[in-house]
Every structure is written in structure tokens, then in C-alpha cells.
N, C-alpha and C. Protein backbone atom coordinates (compact mmCIF):
# COMPACT_ATOMS: atom_id res chain seq x y z
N UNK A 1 -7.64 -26.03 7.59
CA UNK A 1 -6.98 -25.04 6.76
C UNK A 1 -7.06 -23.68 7.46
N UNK A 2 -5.99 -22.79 8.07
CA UNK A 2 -5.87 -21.59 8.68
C UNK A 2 -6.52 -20.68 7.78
N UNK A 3 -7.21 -19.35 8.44
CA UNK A 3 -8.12 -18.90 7.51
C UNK A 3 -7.96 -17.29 8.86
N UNK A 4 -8.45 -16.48 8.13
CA UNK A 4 -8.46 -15.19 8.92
C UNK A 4 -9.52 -14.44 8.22
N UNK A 5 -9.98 -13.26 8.77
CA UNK A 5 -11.20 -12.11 8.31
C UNK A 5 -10.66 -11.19 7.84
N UNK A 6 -10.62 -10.20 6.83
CA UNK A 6 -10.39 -9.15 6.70
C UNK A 6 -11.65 -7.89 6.89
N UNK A 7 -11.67 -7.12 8.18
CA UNK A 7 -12.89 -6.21 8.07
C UNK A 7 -12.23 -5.03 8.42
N UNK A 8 -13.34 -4.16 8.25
CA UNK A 8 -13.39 -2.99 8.51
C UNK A 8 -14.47 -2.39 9.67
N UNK A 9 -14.54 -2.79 11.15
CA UNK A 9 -15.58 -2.47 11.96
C UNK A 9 -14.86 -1.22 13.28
N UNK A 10 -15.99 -0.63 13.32
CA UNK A 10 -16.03 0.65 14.58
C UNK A 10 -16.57 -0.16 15.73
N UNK A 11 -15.53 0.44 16.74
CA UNK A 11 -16.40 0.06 17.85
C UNK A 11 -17.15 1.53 18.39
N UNK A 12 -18.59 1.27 18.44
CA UNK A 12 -19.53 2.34 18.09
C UNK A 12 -19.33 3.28 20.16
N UNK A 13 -19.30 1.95 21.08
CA UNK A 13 -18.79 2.30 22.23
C UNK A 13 -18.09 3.52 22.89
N UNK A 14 -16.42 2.67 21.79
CA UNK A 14 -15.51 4.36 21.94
C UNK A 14 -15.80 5.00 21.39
N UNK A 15 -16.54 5.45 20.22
CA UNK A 15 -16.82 6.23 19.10
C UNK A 15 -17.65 7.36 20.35
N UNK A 16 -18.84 6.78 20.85
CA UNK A 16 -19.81 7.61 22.35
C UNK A 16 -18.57 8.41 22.71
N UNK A 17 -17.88 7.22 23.53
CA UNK A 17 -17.33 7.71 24.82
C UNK A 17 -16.29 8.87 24.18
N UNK A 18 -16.01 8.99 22.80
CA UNK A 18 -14.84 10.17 22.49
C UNK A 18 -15.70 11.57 21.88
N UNK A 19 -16.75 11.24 21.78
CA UNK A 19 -17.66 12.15 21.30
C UNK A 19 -18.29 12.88 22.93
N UNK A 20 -18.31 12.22 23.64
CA UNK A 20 -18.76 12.92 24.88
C UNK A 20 -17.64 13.73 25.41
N UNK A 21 -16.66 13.14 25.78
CA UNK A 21 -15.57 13.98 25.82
C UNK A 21 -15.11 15.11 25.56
N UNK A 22 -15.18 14.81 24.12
CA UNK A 22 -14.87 15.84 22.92
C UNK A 22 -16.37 17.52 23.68
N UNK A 23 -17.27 16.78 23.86
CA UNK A 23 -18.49 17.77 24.40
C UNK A 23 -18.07 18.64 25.51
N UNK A 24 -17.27 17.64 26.79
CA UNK A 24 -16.95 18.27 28.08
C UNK A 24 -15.81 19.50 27.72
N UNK A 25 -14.87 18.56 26.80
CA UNK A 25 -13.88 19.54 26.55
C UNK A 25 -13.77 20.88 26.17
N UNK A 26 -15.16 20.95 24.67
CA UNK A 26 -15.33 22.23 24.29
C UNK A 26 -16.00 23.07 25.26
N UNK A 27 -17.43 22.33 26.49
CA UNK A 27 -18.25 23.03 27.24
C UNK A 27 -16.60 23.79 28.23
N UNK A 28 -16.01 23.61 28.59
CA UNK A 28 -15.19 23.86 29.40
C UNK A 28 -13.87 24.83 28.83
N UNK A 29 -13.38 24.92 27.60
CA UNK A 29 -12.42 25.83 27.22
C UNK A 29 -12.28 26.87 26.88
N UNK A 30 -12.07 28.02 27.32
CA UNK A 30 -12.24 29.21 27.10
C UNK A 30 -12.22 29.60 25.97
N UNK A 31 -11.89 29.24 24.76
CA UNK A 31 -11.60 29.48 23.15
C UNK A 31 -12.99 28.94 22.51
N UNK A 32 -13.54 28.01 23.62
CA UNK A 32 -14.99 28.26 22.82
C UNK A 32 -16.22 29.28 23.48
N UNK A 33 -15.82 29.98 24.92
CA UNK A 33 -17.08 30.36 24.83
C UNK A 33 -17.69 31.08 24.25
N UNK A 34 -19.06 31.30 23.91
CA UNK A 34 -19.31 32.44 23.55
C UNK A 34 -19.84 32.26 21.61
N UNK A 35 -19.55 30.98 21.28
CA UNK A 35 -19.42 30.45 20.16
C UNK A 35 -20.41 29.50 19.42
N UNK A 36 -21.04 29.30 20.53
CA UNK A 36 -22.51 28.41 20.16
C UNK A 36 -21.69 26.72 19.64
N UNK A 37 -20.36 26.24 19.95
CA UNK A 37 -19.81 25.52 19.75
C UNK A 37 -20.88 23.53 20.06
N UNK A 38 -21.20 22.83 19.18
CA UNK A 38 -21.41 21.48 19.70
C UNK A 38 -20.98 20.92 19.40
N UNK A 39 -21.42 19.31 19.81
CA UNK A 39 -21.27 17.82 18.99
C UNK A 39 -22.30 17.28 19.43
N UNK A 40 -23.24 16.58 18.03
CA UNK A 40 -23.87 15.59 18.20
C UNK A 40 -23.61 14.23 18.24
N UNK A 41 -23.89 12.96 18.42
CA UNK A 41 -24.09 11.59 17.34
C UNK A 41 -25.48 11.48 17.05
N UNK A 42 -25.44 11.48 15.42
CA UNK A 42 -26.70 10.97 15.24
C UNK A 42 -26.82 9.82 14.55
N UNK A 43 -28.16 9.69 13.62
CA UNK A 43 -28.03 8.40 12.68
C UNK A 43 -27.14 8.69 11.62
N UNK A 44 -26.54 9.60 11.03
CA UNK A 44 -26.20 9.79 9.89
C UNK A 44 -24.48 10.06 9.98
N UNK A 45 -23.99 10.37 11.30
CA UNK A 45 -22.98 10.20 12.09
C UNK A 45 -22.84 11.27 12.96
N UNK A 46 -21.64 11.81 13.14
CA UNK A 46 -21.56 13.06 14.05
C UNK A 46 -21.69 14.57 13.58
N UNK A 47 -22.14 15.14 14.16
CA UNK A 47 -22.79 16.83 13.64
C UNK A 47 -21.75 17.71 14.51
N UNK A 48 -21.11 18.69 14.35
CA UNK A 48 -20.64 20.07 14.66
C UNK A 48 -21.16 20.95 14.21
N UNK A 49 -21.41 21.63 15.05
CA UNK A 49 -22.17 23.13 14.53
C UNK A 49 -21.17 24.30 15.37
N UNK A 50 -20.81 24.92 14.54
CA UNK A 50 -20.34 26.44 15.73
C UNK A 50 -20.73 27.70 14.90
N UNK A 51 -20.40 28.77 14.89
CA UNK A 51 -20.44 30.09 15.12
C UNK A 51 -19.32 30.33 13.65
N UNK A 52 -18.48 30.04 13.86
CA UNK A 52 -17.23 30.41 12.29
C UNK A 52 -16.76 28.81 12.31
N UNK A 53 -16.38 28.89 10.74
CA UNK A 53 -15.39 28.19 10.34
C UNK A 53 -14.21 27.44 11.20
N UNK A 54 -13.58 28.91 11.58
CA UNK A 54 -12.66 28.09 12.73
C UNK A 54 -12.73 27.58 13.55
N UNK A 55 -14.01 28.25 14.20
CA UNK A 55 -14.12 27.22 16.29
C UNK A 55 -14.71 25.76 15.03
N UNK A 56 -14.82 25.51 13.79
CA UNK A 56 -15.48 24.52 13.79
C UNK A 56 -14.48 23.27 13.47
N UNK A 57 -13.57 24.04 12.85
CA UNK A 57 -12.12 23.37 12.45
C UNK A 57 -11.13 22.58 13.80
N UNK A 58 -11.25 23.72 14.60
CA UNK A 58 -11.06 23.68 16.32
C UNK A 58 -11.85 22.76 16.67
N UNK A 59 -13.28 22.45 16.76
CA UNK A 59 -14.11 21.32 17.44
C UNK A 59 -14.24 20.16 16.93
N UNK A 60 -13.34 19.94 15.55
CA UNK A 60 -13.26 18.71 14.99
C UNK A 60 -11.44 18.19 15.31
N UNK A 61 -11.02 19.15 16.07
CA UNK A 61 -9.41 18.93 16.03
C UNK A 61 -9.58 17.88 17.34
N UNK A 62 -10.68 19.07 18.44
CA UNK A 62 -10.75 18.29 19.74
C UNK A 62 -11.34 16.78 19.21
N UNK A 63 -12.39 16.60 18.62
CA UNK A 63 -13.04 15.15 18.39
C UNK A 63 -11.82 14.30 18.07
N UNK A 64 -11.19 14.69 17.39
CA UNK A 64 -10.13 13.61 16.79
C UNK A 64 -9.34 13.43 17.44
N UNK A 65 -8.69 14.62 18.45
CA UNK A 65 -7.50 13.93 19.26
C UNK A 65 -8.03 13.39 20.39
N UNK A 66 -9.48 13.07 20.50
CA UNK A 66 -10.38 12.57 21.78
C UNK A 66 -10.76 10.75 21.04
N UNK A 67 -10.53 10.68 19.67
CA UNK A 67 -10.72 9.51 18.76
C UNK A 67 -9.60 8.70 19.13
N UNK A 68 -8.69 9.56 18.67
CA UNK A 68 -7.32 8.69 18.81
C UNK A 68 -6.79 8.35 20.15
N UNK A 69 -6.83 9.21 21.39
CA UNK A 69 -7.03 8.42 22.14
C UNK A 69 -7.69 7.39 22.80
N UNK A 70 -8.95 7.28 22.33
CA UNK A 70 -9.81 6.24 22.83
C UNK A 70 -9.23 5.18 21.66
N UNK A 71 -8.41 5.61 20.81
CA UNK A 71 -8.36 3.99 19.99
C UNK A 71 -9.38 3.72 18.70
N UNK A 72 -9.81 4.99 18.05
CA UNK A 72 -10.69 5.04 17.16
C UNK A 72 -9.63 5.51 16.08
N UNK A 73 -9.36 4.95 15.19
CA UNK A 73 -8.78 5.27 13.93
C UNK A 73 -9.50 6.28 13.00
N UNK A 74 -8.54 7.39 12.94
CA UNK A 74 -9.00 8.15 11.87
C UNK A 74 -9.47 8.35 10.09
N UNK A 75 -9.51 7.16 10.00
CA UNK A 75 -9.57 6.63 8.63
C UNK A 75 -10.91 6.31 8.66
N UNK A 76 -11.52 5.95 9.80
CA UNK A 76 -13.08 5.52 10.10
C UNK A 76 -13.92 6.72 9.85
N UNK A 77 -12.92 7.87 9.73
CA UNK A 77 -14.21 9.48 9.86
C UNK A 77 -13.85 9.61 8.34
N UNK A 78 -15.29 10.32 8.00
CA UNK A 78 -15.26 10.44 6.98
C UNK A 78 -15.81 12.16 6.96
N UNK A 79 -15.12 12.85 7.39
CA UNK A 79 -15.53 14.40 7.06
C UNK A 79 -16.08 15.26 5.64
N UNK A 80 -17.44 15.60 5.61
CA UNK A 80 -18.07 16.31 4.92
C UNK A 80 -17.52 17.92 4.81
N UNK A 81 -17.91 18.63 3.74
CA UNK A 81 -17.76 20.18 3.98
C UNK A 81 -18.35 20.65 4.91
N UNK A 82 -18.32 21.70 5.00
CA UNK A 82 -18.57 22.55 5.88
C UNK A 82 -19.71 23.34 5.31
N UNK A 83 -21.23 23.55 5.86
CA UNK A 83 -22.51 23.76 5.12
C UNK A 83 -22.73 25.13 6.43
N UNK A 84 -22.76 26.51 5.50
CA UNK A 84 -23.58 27.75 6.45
C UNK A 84 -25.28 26.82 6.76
N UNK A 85 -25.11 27.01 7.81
CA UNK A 85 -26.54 26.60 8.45
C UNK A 85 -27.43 27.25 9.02
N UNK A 86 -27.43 28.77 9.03
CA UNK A 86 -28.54 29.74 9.01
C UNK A 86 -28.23 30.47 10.28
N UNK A 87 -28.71 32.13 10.70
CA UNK A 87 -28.24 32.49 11.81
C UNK A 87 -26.77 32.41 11.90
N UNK A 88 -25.68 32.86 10.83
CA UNK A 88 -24.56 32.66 10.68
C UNK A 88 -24.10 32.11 11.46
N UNK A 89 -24.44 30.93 11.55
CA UNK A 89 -23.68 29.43 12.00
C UNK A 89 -22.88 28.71 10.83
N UNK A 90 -22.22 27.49 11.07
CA UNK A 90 -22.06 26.83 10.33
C UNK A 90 -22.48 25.20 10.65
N UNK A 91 -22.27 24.35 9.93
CA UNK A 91 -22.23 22.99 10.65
C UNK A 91 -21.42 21.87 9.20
N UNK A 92 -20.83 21.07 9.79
CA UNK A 92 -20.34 19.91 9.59
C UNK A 92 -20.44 18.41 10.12
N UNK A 93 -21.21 17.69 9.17
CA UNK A 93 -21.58 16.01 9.29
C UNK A 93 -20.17 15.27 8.77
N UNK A 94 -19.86 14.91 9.94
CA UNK A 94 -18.49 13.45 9.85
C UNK A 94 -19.17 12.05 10.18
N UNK A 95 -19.21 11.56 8.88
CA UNK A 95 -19.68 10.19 8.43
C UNK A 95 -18.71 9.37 9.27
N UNK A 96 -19.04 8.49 9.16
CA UNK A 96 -18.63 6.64 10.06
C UNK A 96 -18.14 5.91 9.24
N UNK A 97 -17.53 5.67 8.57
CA UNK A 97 -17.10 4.57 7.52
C UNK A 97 -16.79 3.06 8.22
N UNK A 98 -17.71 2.07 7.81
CA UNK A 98 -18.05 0.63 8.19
C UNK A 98 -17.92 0.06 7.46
N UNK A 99 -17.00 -0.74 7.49
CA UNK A 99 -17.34 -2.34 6.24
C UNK A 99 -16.51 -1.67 5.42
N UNK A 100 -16.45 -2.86 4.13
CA UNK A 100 -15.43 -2.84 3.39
C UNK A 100 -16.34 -2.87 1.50
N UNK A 101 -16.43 -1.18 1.03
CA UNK A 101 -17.13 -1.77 -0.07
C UNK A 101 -16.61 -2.78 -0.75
N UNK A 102 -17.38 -3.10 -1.97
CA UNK A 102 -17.31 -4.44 -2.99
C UNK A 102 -16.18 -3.64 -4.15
N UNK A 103 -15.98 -2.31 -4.12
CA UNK A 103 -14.77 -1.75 -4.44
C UNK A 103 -13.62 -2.24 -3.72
N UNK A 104 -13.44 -1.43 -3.16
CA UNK A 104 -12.13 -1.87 -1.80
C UNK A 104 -11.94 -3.28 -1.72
N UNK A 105 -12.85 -4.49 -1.42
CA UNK A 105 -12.57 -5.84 -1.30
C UNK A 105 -11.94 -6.43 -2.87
N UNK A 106 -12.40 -5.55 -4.23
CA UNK A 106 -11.48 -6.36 -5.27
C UNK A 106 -10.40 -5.98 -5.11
N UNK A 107 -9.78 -4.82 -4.88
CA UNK A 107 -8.52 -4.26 -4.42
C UNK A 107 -7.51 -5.00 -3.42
N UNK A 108 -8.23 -5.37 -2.70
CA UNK A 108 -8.01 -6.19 -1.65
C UNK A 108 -7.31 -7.29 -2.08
N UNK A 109 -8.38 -8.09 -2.60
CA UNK A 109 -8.34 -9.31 -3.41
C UNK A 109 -7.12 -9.43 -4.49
N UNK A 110 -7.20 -8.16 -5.48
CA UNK A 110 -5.55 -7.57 -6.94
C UNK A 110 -4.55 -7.75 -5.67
N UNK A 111 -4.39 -6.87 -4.47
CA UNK A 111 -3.16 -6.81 -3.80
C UNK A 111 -2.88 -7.92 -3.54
N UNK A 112 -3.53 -9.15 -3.13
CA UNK A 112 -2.89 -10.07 -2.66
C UNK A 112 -2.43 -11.67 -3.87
N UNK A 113 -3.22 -11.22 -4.67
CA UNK A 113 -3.00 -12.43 -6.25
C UNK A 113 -2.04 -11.60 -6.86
N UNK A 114 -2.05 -10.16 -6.83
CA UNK A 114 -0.83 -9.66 -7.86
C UNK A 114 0.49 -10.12 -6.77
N UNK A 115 0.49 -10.02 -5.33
CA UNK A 115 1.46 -10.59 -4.63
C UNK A 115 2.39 -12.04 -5.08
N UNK A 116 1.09 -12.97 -5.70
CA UNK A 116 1.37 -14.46 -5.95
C UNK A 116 1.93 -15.65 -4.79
N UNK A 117 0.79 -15.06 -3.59
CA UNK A 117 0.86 -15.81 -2.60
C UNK A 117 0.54 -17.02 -2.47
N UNK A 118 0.70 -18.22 -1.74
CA UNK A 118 -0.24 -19.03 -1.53
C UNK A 118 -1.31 -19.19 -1.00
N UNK A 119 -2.16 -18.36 -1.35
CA UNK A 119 -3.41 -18.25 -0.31
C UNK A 119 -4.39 -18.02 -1.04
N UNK A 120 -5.62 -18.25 -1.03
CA UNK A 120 -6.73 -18.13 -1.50
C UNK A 120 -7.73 -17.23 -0.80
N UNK A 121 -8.42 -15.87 -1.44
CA UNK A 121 -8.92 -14.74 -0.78
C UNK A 121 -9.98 -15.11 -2.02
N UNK A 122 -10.99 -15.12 -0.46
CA UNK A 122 -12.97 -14.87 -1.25
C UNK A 122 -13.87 -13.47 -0.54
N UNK A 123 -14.34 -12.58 -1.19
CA UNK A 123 -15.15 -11.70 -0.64
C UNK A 123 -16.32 -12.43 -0.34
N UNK A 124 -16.59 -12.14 0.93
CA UNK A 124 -18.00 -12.88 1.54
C UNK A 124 -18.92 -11.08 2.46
N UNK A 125 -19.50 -10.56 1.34
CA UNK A 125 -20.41 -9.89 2.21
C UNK A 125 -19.06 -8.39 1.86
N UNK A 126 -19.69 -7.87 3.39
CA UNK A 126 -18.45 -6.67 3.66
C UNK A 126 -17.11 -7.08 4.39
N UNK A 127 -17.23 -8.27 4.20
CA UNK A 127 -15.39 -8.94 4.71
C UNK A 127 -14.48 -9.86 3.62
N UNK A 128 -13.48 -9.29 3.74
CA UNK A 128 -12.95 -10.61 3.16
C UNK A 128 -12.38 -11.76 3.72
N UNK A 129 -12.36 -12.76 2.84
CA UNK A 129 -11.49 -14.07 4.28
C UNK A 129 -10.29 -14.53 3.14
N UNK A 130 -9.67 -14.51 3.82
CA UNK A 130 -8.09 -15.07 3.23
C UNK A 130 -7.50 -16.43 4.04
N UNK A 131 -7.63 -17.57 2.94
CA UNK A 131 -7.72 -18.54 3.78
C UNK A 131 -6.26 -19.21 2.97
N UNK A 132 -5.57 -20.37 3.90
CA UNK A 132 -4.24 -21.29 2.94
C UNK A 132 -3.78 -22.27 3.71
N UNK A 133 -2.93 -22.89 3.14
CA UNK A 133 -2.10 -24.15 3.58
C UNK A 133 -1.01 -24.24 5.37
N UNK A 134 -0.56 -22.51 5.02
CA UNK A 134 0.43 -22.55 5.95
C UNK A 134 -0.02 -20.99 6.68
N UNK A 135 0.51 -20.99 8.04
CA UNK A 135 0.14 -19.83 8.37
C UNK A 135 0.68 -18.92 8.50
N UNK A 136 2.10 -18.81 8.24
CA UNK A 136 3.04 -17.87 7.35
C UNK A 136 2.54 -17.41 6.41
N UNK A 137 2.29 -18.28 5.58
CA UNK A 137 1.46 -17.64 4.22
C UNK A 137 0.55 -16.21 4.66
N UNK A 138 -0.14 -16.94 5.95
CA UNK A 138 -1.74 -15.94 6.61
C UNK A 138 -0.49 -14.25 7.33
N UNK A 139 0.34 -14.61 7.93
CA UNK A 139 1.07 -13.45 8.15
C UNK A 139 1.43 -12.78 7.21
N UNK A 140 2.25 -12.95 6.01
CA UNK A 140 2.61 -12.66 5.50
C UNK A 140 1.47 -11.47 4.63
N UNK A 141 0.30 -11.90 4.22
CA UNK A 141 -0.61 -11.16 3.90
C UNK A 141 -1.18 -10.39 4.35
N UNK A 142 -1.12 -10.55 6.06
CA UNK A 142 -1.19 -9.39 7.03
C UNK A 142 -0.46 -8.63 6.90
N UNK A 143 1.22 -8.66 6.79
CA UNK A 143 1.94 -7.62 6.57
C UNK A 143 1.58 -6.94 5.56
N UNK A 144 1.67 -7.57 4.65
CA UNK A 144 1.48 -7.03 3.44
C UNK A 144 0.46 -5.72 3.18
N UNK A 145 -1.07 -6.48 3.79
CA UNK A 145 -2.16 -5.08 3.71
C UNK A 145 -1.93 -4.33 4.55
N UNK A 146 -1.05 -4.42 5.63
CA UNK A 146 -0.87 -3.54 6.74
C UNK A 146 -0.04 -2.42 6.39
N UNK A 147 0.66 -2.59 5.45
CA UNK A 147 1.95 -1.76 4.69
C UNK A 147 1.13 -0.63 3.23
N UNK A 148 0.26 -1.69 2.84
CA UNK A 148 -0.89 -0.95 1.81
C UNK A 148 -1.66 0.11 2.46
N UNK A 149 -1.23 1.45 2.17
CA UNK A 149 -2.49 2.03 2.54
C UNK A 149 -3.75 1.95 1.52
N UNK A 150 -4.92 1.48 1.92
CA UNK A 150 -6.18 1.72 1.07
C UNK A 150 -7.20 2.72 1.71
N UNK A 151 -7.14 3.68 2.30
CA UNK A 151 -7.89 4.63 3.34
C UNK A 151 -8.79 4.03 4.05
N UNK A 152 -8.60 2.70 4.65
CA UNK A 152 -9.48 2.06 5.75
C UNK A 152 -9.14 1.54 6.97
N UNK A 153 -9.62 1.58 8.23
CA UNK A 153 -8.49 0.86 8.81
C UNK A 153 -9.23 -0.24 9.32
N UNK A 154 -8.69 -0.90 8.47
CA UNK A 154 -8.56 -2.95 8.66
C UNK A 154 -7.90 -3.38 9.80
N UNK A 155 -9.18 -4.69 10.14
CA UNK A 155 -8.87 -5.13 11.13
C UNK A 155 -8.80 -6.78 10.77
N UNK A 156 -8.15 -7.26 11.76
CA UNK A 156 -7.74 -9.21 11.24
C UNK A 156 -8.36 -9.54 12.02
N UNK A 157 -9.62 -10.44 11.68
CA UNK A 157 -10.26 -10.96 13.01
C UNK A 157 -10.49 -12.34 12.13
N UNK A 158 -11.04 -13.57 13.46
CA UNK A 158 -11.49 -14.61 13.16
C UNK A 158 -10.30 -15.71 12.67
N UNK A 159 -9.08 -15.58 13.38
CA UNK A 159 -8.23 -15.94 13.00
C UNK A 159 -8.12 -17.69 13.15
N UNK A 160 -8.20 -18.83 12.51
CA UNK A 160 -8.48 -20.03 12.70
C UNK A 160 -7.56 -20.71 12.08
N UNK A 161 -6.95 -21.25 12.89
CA UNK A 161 -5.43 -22.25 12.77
C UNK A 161 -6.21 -24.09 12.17
């Protein structure tokens, strides 16, 4: 019986390699010097700290268009406010969004039974699997969530004919 994954995973890899980038870029552009401009990764996700509001707005513009080129979907960041952080600095924590809550997966689950497909969808964990008879059926439900925006970006893995 054809069966597929529905997840939601980062590859934590490019996530580095666009965050380093994003570092060379600001160490190097004249619009930041002078600005106390960074980027961290930490455990809690990525940190910006600058000097104003704007170089900070500016150092999250560079991260993202350094995301999207490496192939990191912007739906994966999850941007916090913007917190004065002492020594009139500022800083901003952009969360990681992983997995698929047990929210999002019933949603998941309504979109594709309110569809009235032939297919049978079980939440297992932080994935869902959408499994059926035919594998049209399995495309068809790909299109389908692919057309849904739910603010995540889903990926089809584990695809088994």
C-alpha cells in the first residue's frame, strides 16, 4: 500500500552555513560599521544584536536573503520582538520552527478528510503519514497541501510505492 511522510524538518547544516555568511556579509558592509552589528546560533536559535532598530531590521534582511539562498525556507524562522538589551543596544531571538505540532497535524488531517479523498492520514509523533490504494490518490494530496498555506514549510518524505 503506497504511503508517504508529511514533515516539517530544517536542515540545521544550511541553517550554519547561511548564518555564517549572513556574519561575513555584515563584518564587511559599510552600512554596518560602526554599529556593534552580530549574529549568533545558539540553543534557543539565532540572536542579532545591533546598535538601533534599523541596522537590526537590516541584519535580519541580510540573514534571510542568505536563508533563501541556501534553500532554507522562511516559514522555518520564527522571529521574536525586538528586546532593548542594555548599553542602548538592541537584540532579537529568531526561533527555528521543527516538526509539526499536534495542532497543525489535526489541520492537516480536516484538510485532507474534508477533501474526501481516498486515503487514509494517521498522526504518528511530529509527522504525519498519508497512506492509500492508488498513488494518484498520494499526489493528489500533495498538491493539495502544497496549495494550503498552513505557515510551515512541509516536506514529502518517505515516499513508498
Amino acid at each position: 500500500m503506497p504511503s508517504f511522510d508529511v514533515v516539517c524538518k530544517l536542515d540545521r547544516h544550511e541553517v550554519d552555513n547561511a548564518v555564517n555568511q549572513a556574519k561575513k556579509e555584515i563584518a564587511q558592509r559599510y552600512d554596518f560599521k560602526g554599529t556593534d552589528t552580530s549574529i549568533e546560533r545558539t540553543e534557543e536559535g539565532i540572536v542579532i544584536r545591533s546598535g538601533s532598530e534599523g541596522r537590526l531590521d537590516a541584519a535580519r534582511d541580510v540573514l534571510e536573503s542568505k536563508m533563501v539562498k541556501r534553500g532554507v525556507s522562511l516559514k522555518s524562522l520564527d522571529p521574536q520582538k525586538p528586546q532593548p538589551a542594555g548599553n542602548q543596544s538592541y537584540r532579537q531571538l529568531i526561533k527555528l520552527v521543527e516538526g509539526i505540532s499536534p495542532e497543525k497535524a489535526r489541520e492537516i488531517v480536516k484538510i485532507v478528510k474534508d477533501a474526501k479523498m481516498k486515503v487514509q492520514v494517521a498522526i504518528q509523533g511530529d509527522t504525519v503519514r498519508v497512506s492509500g490504494k492508488k498513488r494518484d490518490g498520494l499526489q493528489a494530496v500533495i498538491a493539495l497541501l502544497k496549495e494550503k498555506d498552513l505557515g510551515l514549510a512541509l516536506s514529502f518524505v518517505n515516499f513508498r510505492d
